[in-house]
C-alpha atoms as a PDB file:
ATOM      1  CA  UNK A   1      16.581   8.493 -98.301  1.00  0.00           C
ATOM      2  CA  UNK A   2      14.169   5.661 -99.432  1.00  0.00           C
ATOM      3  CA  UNK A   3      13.011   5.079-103.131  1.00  0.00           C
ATOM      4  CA  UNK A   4       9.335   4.110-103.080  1.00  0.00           C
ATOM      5  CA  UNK A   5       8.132   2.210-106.060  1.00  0.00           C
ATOM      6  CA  UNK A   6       5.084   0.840-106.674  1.00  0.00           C
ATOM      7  CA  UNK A   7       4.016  -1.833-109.574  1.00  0.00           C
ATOM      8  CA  UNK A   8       0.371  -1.829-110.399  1.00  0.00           C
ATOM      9  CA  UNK A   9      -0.455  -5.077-111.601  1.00  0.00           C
ATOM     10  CA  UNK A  10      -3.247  -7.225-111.798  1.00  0.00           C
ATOM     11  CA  UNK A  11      -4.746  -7.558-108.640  1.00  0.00           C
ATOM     12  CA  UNK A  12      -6.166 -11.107-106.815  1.00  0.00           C
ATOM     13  CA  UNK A  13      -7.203 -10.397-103.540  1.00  0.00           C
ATOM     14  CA  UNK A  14      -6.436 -13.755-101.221  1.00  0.00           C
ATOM     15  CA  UNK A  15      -9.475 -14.979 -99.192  1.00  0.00           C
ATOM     16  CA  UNK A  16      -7.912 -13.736 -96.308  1.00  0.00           C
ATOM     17  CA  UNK A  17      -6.587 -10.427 -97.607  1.00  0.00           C
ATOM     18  CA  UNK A  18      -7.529  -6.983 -95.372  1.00  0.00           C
ATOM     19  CA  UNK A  19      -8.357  -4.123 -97.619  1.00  0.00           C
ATOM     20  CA  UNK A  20      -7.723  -0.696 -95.811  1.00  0.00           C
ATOM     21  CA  UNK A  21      -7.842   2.860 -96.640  1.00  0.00           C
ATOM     22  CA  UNK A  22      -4.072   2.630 -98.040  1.00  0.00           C
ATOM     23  CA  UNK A  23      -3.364  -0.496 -99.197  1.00  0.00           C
ATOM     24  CA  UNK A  24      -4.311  -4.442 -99.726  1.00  0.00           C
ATOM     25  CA  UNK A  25      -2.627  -6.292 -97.336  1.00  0.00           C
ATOM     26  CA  UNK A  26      -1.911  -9.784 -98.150  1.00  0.00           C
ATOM     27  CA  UNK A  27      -1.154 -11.800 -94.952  1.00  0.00           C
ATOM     28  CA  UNK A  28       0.525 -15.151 -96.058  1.00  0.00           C
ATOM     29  CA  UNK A  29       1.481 -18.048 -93.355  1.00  0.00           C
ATOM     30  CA  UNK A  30       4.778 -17.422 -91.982  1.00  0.00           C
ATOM     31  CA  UNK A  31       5.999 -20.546 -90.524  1.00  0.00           C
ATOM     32  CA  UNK A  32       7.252 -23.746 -92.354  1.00  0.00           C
ATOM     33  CA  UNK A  33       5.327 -26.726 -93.050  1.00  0.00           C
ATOM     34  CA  UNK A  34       7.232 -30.009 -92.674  1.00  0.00           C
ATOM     35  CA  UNK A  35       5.059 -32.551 -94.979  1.00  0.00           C
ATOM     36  CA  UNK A  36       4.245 -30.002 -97.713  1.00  0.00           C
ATOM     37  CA  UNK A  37       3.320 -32.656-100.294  1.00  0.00           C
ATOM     38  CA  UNK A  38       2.473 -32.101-104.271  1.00  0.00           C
ATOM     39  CA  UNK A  39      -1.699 -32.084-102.972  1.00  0.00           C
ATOM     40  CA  UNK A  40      -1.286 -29.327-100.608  1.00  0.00           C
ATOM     41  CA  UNK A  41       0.993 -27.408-103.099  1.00  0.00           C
ATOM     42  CA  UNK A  42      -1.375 -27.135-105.918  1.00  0.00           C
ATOM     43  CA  UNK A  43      -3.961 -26.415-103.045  1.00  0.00           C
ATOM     44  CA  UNK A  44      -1.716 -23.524-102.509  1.00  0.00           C
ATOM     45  CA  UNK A  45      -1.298 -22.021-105.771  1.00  0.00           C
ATOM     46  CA  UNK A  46      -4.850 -22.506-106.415  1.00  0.00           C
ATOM     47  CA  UNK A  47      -5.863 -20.379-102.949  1.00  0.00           C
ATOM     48  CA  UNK A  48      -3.976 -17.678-103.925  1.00  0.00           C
ATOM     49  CA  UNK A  49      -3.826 -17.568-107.030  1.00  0.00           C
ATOM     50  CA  UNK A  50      -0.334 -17.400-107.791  1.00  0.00           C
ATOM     51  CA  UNK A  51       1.257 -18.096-111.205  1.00  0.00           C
ATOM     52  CA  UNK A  52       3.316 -21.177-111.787  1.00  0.00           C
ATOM     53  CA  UNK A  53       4.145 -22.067-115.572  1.00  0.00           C
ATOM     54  CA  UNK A  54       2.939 -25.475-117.252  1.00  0.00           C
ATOM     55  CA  UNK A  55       6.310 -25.673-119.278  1.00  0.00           C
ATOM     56  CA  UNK A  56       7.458 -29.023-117.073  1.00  0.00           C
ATOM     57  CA  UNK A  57       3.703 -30.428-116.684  1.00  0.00           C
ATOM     58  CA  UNK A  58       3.878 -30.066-112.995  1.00  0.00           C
ATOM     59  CA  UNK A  59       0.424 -31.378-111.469  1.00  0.00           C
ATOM     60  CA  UNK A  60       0.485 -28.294-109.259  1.00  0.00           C
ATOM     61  CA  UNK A  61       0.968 -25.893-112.277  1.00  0.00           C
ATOM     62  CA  UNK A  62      -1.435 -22.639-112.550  1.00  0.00           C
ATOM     63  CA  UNK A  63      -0.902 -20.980-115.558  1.00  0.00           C
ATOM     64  CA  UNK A  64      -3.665 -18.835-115.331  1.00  0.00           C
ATOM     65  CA  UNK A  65      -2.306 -17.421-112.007  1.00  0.00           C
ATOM     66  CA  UNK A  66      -1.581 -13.804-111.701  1.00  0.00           C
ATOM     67  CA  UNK A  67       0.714 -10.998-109.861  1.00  0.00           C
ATOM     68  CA  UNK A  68      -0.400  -9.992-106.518  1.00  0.00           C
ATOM     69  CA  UNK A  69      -0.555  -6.082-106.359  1.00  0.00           C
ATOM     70  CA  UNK A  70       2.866  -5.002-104.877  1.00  0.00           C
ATOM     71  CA  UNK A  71       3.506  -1.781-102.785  1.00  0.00           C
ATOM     72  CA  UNK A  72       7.798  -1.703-102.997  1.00  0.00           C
ATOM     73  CA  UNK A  73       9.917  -0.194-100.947  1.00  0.00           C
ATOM     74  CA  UNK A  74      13.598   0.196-101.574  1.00  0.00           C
ATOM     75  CA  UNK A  75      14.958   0.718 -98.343  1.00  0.00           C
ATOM     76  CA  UNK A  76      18.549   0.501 -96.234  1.00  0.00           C
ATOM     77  CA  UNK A  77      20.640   1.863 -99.234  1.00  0.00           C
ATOM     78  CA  UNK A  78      19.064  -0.508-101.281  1.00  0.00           C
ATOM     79  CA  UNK A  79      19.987  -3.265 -99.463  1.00  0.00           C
ATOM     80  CA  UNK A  80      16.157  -4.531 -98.733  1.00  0.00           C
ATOM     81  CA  UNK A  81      12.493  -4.151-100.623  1.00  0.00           C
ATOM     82  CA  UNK A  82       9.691  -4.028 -98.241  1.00  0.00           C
ATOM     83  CA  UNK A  83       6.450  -4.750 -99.151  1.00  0.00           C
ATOM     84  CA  UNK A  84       3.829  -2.851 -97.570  1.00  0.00           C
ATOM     85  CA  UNK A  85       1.263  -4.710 -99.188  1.00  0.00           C
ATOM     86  CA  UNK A  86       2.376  -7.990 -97.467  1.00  0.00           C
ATOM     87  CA  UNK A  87       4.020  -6.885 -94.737  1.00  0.00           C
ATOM     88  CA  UNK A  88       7.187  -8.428 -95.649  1.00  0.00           C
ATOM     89  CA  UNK A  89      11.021  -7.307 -95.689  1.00  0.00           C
ATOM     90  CA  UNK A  90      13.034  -8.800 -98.136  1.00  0.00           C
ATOM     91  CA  UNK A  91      16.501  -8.707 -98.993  1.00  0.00           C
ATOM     92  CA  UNK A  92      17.103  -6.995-102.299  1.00  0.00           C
ATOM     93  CA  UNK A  93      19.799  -9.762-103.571  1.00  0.00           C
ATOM     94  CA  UNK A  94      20.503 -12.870-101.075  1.00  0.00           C
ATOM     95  CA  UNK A  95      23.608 -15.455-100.848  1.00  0.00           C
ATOM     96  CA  UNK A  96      25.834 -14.480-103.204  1.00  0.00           C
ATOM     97  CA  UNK A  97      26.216 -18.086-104.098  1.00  0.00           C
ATOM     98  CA  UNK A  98      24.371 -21.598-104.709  1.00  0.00           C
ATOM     99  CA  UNK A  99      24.309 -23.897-101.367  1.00  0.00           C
ATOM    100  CA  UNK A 100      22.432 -26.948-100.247  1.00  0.00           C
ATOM    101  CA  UNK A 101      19.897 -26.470 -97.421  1.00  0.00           C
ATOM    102  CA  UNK A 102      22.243 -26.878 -94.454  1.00  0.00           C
ATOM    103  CA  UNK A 103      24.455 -24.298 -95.813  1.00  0.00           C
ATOM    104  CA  UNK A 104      21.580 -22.214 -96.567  1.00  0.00           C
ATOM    105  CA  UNK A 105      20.295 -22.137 -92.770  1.00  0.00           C
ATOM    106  CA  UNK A 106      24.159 -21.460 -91.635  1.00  0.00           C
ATOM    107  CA  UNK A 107      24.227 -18.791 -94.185  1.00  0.00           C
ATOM    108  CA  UNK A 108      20.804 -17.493 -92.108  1.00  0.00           C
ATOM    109  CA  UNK A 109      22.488 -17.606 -88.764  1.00  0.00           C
ATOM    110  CA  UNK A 110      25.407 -15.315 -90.007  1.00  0.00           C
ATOM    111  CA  UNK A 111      22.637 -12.776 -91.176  1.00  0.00           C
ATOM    112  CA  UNK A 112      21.070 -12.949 -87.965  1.00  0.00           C
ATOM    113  CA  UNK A 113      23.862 -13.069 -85.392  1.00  0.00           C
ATOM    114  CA  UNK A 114      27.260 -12.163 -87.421  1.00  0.00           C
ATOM    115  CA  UNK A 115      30.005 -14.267 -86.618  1.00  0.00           C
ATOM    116  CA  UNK A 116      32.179 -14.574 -83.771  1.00  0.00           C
ATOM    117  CA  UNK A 117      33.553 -10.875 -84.118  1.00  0.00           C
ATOM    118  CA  UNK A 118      29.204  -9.708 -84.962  1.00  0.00           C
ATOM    119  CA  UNK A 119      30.466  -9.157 -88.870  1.00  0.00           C
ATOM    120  CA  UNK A 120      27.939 -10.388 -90.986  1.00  0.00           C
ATOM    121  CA  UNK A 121      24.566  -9.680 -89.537  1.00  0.00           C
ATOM    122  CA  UNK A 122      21.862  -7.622 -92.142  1.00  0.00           C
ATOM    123  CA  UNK A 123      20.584  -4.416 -90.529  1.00  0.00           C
ATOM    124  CA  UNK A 124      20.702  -5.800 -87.235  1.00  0.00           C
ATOM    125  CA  UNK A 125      17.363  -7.866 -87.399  1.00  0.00           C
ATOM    126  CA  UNK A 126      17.711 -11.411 -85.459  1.00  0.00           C
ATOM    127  CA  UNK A 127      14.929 -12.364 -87.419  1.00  0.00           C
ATOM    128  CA  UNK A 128      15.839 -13.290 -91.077  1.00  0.00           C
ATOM    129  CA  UNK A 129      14.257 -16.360 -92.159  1.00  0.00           C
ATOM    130  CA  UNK A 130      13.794 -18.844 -95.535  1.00  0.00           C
ATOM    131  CA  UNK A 131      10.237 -17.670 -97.092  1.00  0.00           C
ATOM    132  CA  UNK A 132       7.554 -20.221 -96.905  1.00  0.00           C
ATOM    133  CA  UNK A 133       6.153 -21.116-100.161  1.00  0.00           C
ATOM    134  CA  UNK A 134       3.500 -19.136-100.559  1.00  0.00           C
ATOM    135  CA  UNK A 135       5.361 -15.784 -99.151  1.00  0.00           C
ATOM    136  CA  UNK A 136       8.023 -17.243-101.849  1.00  0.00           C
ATOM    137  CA  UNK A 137       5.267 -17.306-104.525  1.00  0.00           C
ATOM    138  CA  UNK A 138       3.900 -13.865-103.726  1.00  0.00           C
ATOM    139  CA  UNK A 139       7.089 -12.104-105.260  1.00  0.00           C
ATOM    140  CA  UNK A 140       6.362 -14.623-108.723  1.00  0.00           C
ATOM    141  CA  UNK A 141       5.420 -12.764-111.566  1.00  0.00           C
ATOM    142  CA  UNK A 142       3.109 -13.738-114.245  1.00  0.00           C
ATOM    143  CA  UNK A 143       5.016 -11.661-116.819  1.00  0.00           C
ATOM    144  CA  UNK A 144       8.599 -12.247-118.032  1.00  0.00           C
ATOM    145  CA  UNK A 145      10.935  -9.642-118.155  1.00  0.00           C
ATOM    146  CA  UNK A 146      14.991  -9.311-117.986  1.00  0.00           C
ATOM    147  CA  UNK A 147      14.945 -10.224-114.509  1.00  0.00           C
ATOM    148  CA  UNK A 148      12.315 -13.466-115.137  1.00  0.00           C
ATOM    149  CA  UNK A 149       9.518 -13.915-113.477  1.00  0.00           C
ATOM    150  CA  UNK A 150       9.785 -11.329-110.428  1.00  0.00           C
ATOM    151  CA  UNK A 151       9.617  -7.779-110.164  1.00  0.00           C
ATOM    152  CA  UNK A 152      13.092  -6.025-111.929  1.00  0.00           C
ATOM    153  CA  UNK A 153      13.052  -4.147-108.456  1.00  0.00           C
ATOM    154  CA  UNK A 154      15.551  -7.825-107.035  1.00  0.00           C
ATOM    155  CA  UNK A 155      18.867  -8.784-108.063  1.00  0.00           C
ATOM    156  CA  UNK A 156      17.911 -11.260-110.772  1.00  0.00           C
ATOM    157  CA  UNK A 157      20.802 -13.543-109.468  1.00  0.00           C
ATOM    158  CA  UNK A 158      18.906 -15.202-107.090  1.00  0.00           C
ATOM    159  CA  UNK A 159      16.914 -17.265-110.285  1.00  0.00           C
ATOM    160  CA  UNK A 160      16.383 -20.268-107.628  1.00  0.00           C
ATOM    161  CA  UNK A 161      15.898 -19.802-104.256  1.00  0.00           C
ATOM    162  CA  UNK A 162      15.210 -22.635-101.023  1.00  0.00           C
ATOM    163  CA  UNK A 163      11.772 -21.816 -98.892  1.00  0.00           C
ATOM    164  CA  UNK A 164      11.197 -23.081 -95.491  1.00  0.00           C
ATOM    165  CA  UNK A 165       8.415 -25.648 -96.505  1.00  0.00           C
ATOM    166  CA  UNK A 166       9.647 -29.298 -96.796  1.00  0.00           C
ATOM    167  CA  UNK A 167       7.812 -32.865 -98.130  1.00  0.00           C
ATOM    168  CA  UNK A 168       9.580 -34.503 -95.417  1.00  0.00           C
ATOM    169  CA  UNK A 169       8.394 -38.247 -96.265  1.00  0.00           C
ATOM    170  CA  UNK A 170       9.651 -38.003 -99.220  1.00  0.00           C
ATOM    171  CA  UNK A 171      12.786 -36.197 -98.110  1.00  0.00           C
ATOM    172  CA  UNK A 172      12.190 -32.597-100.656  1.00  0.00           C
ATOM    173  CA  UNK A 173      12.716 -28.903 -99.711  1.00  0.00           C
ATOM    174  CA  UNK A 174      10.540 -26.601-102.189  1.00  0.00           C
ATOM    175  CA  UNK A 175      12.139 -24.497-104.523  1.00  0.00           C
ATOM    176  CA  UNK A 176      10.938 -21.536-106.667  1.00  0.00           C
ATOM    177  CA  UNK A 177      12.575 -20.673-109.807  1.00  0.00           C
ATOM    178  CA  UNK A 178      11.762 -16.885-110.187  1.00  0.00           C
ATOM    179  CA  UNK A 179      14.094 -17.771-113.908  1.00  0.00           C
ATOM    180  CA  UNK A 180      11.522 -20.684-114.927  1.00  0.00           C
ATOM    181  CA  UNK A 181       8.479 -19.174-113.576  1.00  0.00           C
ATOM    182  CA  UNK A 182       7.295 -22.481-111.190  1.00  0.00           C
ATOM    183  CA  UNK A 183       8.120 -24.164-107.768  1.00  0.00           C
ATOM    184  CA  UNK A 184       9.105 -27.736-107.296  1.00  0.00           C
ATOM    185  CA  UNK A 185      10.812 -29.991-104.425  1.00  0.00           C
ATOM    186  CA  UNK A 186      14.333 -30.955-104.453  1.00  0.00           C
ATOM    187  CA  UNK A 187      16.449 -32.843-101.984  1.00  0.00           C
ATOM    188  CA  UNK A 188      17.871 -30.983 -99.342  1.00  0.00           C
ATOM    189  CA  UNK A 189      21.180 -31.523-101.197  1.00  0.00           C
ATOM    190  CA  UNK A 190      20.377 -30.001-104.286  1.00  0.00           C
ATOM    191  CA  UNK A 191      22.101 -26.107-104.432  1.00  0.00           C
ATOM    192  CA  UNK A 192      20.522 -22.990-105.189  1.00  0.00           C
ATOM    193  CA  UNK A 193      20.105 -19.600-103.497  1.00  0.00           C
ATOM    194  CA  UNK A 194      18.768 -17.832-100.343  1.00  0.00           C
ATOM    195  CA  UNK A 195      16.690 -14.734-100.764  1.00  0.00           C
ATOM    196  CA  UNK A 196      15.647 -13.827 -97.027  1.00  0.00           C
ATOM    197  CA  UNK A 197      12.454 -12.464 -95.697  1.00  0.00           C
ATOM    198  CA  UNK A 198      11.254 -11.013 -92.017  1.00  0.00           C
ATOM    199  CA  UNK A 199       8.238  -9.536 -90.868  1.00  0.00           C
ATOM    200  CA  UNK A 200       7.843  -5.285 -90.550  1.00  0.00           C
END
């Protein structure tokens, strides 16, 4: 049996958001940009939006951002939240641990094909992936509660999680910080979380 929940929050309708009979539906780019540099991020947050704290004086900071309007589904004994107003499956916690960005995509290829024995695949889906940025944004909160800045709905554990968007010259994966309320790059090195997305 699936729990449906739905948070009505402020709503900021994307310039290319659909608007149907049931629902907004947000569609956010879905595959990873390589040279994602600080320019194109603020461009970003600004296009959609999307909140982002001024607390470290990013130059891509948007305080004034807001919540997209979510439609939650708790689905697969809890295990994932889809989002019918993005389109987007999500897993409900993530890696259970921090790990760098190569860990992070071997931790991806477990979800998605098990290991040698098939243990360790999510649901069956072969197509678990790292959010971009902006699909990684859509889930930030501009409120704070007890689980930070994203919907009490996900395990709060994963506070920091990689996207697939890198700043390649300059060697940087992008982060968000659902705890800290912003997104900034990081080397590759640097550890932190997976929270994994695929499309409905």
């Amino acid at each position: 049996m699936e729990n449906k929940v739905t948070r009505a929050v402020a709503i900021v309708q994307p310039p290319n958001s659909v608007v149907n009979t049931h629902h907004v539906l947000y569609r956010f780019r879905n595959k990873p940009v390589h040279n994602l540099d600080d320019q194109q991020a603020s461009e970003l947050l600004t296009k959609y939006h999307f909140y982002c704290t001024d607390q470290y004086h990013f130059p891509w900071a948007n305080p004034s951002g807001e919540s997209i309007l979510h439609d939650f589904q708790l689905q697969h004994n809890g295990a994932v939240v889809s989002d019918l107003n993005t389109g987007l499956m999500w897993q409900r916690g993530g890696s259970g641990i921090d790990m760098d960005y190569n860990r992070a995509k071997r931790y991806l290829r477990r979800l998605n094909h098990g290991n040698f024995f098939g243990f360790g695949r999510l649901l069956n889906f072969t197509d678990w992936r790292l959010p971009t940025l902006e699909e990684a944004l859509s889930l930030m909160s501009s409120d704070l509660s007890e689980s930070g800045y994203i919907d009490p709905i996900f395990d709060k554990s994963q506070d920091y999680i990689f996207t697939a968007d890198e700043d390649i010259s300059n060697g940087r994966v992008w982060i968000v910080s659902y705890r800290g309320g912003f997104c900034y790059p990081k080397s590759p090195r640097y550890f932190v979380k997976v929270r994994a997305v695929r499309n409905i």
